[in-house]
C-alpha atoms as a PDB file:
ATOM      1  CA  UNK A   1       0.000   0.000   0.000  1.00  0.00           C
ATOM      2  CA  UNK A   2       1.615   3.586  -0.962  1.00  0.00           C
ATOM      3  CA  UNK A   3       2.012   6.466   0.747  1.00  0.00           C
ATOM      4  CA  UNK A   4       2.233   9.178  -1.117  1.00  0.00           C
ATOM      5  CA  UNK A   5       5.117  11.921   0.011  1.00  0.00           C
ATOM      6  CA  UNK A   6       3.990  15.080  -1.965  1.00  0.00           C
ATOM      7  CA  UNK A   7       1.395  13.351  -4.227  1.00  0.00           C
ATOM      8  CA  UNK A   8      -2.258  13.781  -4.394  1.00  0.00           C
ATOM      9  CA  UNK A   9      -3.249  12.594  -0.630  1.00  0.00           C
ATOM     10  CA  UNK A  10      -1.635  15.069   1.524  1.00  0.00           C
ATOM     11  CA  UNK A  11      -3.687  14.013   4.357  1.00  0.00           C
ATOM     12  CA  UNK A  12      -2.597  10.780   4.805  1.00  0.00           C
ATOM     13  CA  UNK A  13      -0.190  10.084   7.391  1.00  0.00           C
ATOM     14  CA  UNK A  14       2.147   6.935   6.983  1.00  0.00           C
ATOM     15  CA  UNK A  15       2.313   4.332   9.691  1.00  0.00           C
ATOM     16  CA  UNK A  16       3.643   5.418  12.906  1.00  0.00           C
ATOM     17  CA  UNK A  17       3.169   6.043  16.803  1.00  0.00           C
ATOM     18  CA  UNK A  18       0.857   9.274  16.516  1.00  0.00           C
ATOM     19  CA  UNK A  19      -1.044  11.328  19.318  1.00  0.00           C
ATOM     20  CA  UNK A  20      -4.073   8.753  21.167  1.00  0.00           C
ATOM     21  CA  UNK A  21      -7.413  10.891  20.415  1.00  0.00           C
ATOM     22  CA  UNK A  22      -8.908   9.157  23.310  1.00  0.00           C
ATOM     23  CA  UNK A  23      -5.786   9.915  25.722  1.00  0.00           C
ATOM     24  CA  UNK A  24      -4.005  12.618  26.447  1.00  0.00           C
ATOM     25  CA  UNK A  25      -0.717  11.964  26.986  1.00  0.00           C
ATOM     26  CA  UNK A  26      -0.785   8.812  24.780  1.00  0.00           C
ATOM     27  CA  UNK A  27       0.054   7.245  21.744  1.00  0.00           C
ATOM     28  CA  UNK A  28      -1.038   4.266  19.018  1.00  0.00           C
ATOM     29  CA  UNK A  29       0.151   2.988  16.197  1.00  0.00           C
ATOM     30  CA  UNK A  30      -1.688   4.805  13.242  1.00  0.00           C
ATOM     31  CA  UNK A  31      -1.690   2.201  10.751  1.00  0.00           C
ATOM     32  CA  UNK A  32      -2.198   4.390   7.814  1.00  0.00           C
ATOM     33  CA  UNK A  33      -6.230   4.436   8.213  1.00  0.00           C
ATOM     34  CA  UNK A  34      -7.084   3.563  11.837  1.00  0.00           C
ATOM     35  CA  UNK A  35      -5.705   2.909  15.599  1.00  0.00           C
ATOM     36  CA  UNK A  36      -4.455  -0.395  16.544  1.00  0.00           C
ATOM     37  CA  UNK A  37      -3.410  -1.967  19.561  1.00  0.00           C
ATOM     38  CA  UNK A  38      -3.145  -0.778  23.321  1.00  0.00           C
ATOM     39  CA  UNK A  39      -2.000   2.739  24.204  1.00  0.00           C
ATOM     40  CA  UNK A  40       1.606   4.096  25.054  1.00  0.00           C
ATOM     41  CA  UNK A  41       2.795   6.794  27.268  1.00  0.00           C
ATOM     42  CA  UNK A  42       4.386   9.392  25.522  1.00  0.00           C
ATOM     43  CA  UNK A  43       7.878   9.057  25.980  1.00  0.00           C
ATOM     44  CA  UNK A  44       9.209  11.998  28.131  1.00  0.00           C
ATOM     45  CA  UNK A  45      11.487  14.531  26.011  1.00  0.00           C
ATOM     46  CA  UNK A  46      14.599  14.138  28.423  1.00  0.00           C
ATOM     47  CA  UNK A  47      14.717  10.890  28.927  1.00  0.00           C
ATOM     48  CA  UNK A  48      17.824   8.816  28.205  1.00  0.00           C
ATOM     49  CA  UNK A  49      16.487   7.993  24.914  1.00  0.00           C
ATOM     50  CA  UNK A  50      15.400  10.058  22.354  1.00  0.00           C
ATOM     51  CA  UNK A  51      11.450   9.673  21.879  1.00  0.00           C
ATOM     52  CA  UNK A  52      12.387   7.878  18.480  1.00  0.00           C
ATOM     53  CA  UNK A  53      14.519   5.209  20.250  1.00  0.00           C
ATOM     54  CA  UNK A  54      12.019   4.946  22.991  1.00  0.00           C
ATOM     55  CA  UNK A  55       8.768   4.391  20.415  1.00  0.00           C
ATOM     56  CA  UNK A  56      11.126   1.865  18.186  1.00  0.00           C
ATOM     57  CA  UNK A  57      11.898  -0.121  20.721  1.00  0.00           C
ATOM     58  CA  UNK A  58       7.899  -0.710  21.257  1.00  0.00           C
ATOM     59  CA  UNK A  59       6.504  -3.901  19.694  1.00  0.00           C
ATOM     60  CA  UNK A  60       3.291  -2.195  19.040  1.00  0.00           C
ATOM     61  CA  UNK A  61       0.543  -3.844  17.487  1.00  0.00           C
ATOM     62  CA  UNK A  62       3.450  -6.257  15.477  1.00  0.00           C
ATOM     63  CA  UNK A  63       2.939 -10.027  17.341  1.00  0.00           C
ATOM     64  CA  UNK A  64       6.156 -11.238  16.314  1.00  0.00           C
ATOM     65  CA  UNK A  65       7.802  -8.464  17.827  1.00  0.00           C
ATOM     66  CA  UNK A  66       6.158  -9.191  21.129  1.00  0.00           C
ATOM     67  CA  UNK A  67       7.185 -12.605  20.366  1.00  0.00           C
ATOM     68  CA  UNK A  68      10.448 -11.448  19.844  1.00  0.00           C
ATOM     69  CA  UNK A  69      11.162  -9.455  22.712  1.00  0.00           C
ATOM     70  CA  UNK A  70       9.769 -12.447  25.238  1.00  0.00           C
ATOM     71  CA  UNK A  71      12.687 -14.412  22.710  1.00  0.00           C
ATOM     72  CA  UNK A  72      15.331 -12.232  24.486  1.00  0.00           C
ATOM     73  CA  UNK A  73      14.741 -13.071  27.581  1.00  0.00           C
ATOM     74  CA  UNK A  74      14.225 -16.699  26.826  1.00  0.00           C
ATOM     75  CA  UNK A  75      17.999 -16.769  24.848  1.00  0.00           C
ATOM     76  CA  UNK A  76      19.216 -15.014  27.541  1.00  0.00           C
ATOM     77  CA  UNK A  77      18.038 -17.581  30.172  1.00  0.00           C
ATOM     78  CA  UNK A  78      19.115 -20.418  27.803  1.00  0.00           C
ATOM     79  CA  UNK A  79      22.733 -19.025  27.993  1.00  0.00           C
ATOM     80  CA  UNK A  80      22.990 -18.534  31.602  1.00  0.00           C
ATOM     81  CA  UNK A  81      21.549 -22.074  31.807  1.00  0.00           C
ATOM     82  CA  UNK A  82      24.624 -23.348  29.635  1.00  0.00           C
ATOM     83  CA  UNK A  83      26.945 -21.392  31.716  1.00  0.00           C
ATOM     84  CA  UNK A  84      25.372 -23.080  35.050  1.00  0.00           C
ATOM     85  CA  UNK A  85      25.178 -26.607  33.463  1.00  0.00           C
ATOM     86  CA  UNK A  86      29.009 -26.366  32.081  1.00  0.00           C
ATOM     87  CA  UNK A  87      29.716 -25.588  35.837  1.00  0.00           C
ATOM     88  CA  UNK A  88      28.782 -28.786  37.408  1.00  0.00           C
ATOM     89  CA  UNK A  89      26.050 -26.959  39.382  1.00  0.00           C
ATOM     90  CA  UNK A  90      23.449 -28.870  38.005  1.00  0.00           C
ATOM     91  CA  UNK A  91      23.341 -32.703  39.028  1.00  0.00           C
ATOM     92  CA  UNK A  92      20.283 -34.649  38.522  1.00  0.00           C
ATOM     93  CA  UNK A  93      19.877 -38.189  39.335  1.00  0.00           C
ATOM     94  CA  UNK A  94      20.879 -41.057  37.034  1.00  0.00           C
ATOM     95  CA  UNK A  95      22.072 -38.438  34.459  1.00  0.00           C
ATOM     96  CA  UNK A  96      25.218 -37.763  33.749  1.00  0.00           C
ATOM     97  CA  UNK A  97      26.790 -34.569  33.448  1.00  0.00           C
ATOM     98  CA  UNK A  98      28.324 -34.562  29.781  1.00  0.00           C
ATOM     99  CA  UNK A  99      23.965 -35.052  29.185  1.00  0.00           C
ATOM    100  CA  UNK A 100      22.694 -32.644  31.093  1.00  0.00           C
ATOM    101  CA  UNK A 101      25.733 -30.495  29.362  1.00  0.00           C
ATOM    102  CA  UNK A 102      24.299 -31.408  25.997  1.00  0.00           C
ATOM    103  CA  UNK A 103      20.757 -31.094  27.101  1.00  0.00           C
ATOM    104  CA  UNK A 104      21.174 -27.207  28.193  1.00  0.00           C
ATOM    105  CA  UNK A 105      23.168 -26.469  24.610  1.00  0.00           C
ATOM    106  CA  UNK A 106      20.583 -27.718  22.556  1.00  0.00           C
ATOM    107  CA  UNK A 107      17.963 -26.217  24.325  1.00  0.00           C
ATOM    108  CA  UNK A 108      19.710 -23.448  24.347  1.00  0.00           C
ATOM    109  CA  UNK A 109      19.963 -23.444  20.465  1.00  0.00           C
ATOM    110  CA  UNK A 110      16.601 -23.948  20.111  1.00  0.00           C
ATOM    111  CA  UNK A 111      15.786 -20.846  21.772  1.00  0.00           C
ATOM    112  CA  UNK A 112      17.448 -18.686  20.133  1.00  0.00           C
ATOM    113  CA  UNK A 113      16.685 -19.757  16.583  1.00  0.00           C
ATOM    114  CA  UNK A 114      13.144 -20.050  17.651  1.00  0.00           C
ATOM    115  CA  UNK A 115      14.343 -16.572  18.699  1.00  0.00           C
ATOM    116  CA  UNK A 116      16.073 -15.388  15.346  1.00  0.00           C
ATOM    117  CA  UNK A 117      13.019 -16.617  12.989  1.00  0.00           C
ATOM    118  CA  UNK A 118      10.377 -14.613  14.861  1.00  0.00           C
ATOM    119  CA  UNK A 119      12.369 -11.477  15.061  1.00  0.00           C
ATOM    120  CA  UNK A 120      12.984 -11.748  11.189  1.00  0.00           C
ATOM    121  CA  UNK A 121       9.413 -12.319  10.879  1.00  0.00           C
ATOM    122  CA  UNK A 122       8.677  -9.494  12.905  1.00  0.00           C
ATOM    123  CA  UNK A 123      11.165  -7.254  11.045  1.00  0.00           C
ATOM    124  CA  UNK A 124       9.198  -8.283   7.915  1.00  0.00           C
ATOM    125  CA  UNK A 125       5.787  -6.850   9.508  1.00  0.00           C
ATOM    126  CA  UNK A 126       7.735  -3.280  11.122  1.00  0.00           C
ATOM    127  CA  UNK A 127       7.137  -1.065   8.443  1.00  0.00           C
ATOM    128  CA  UNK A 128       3.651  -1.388   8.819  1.00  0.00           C
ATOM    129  CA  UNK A 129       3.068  -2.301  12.216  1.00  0.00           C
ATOM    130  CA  UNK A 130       6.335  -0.854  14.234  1.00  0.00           C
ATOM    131  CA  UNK A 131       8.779  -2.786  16.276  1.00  0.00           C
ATOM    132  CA  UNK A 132      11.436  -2.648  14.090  1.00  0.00           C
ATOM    133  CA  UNK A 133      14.271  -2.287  16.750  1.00  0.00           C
ATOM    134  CA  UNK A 134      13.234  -4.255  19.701  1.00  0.00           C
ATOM    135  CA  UNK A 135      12.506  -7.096  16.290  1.00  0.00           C
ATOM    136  CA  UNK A 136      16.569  -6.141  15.626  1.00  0.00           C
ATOM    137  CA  UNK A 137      17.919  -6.732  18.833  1.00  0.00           C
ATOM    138  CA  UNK A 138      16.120 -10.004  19.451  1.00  0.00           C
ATOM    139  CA  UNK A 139      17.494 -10.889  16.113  1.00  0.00           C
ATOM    140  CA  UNK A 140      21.269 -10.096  16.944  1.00  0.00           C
ATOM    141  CA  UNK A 141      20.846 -11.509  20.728  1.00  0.00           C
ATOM    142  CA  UNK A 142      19.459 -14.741  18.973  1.00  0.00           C
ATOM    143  CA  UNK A 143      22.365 -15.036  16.573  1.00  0.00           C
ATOM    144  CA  UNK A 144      25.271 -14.081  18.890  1.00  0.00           C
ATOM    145  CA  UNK A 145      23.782 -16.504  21.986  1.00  0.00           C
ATOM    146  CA  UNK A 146      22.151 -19.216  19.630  1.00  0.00           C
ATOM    147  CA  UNK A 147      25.748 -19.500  17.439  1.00  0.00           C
ATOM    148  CA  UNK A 148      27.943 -20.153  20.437  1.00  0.00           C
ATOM    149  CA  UNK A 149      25.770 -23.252  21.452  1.00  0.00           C
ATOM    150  CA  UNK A 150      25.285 -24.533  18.169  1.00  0.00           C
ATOM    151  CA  UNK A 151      29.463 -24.501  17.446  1.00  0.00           C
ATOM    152  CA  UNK A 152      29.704 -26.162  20.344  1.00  0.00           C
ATOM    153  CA  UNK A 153      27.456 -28.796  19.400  1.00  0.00           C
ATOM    154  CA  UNK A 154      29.335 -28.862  15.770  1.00  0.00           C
ATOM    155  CA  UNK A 155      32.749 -29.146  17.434  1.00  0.00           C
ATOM    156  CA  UNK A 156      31.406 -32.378  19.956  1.00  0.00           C
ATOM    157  CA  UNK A 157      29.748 -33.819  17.498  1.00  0.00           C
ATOM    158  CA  UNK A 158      33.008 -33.535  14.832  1.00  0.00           C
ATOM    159  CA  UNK A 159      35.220 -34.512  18.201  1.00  0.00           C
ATOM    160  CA  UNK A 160      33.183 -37.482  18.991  1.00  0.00           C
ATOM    161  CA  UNK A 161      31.587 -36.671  21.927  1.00  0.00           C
ATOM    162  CA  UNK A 162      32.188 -35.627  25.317  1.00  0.00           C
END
């Protein structure tokens, strides 16, 4: 769908966080036509972040991005559950440890490629529904944390195990 710049339509406004009508001191995301999804403080003006980097960083009405951002969290986890595992921290019962090693790598590649696909797919949809930046970090978080568990997998697996 166009948007014209200095065409015909002057009065059309391109997708974007614009001014709540219902709520002062709020914002939606203006698809273009109509209001969707839940409303946003205004970001402050002197706030660390300019309002730009603030409203990016929003998932807005774009799933995937809300996906995406719950992704970060979850690679994040998975790492930290690597780290713990690799420790010797973790013992369960009847497992050994080179398993539960191999257990908390693969889960934690998992993760983060379940991570990477729905930030691309959420990158995809930003344009028109926002997101784009919180979509972008959850894609580079997924990539840097998912590829260190996955070469580690490559480099048992070509070693011959644990």
């Amino acid at each position: 769908m166009p948007y014209p710049d200095d065409e015909d339509d002057l009065d059309r406004v391109r997708p974007g966080w614009e001014p709540d009508p219902e709520r002062e001191g709020y914002e939606r995301w203006w698809t273009g036509e109509r209001f969707l999804g839940a409303p946003h403080r205004e970001p402050q003006p002197f706030s660390a972040l300019s309002p730009d980097a603030e409203r990016s960083m929003r998932p807005g009405p774009n799933r995937d991005a809300r996906i995406a951002r719950a992704g970060i969290v979850v690679t994040l986890l998975g790492f930290a559950g690597q780290v713990v595992a690799a420790s010797g921290l973790v013992r369960i019962p009847g497992v050994g440890s080179s398993a539960v090693i191999l257990g908390a790598l693969v889960l934690a590649a998992l993760t983060a490629a379940v991570t990477v696909v729905v930030a691309a797919r959420g990158l995809r949809r930003a344009s028109a529904l926002g997101g784009r930046a919180i979509s972008s970090l959850a894609l580079g978080v997924g990539i840097v944390l998912g590829l260190a568990p996955v070469l580690l997998l490559v480099a048992i697996g070509i070693g011959g195990g644990l």
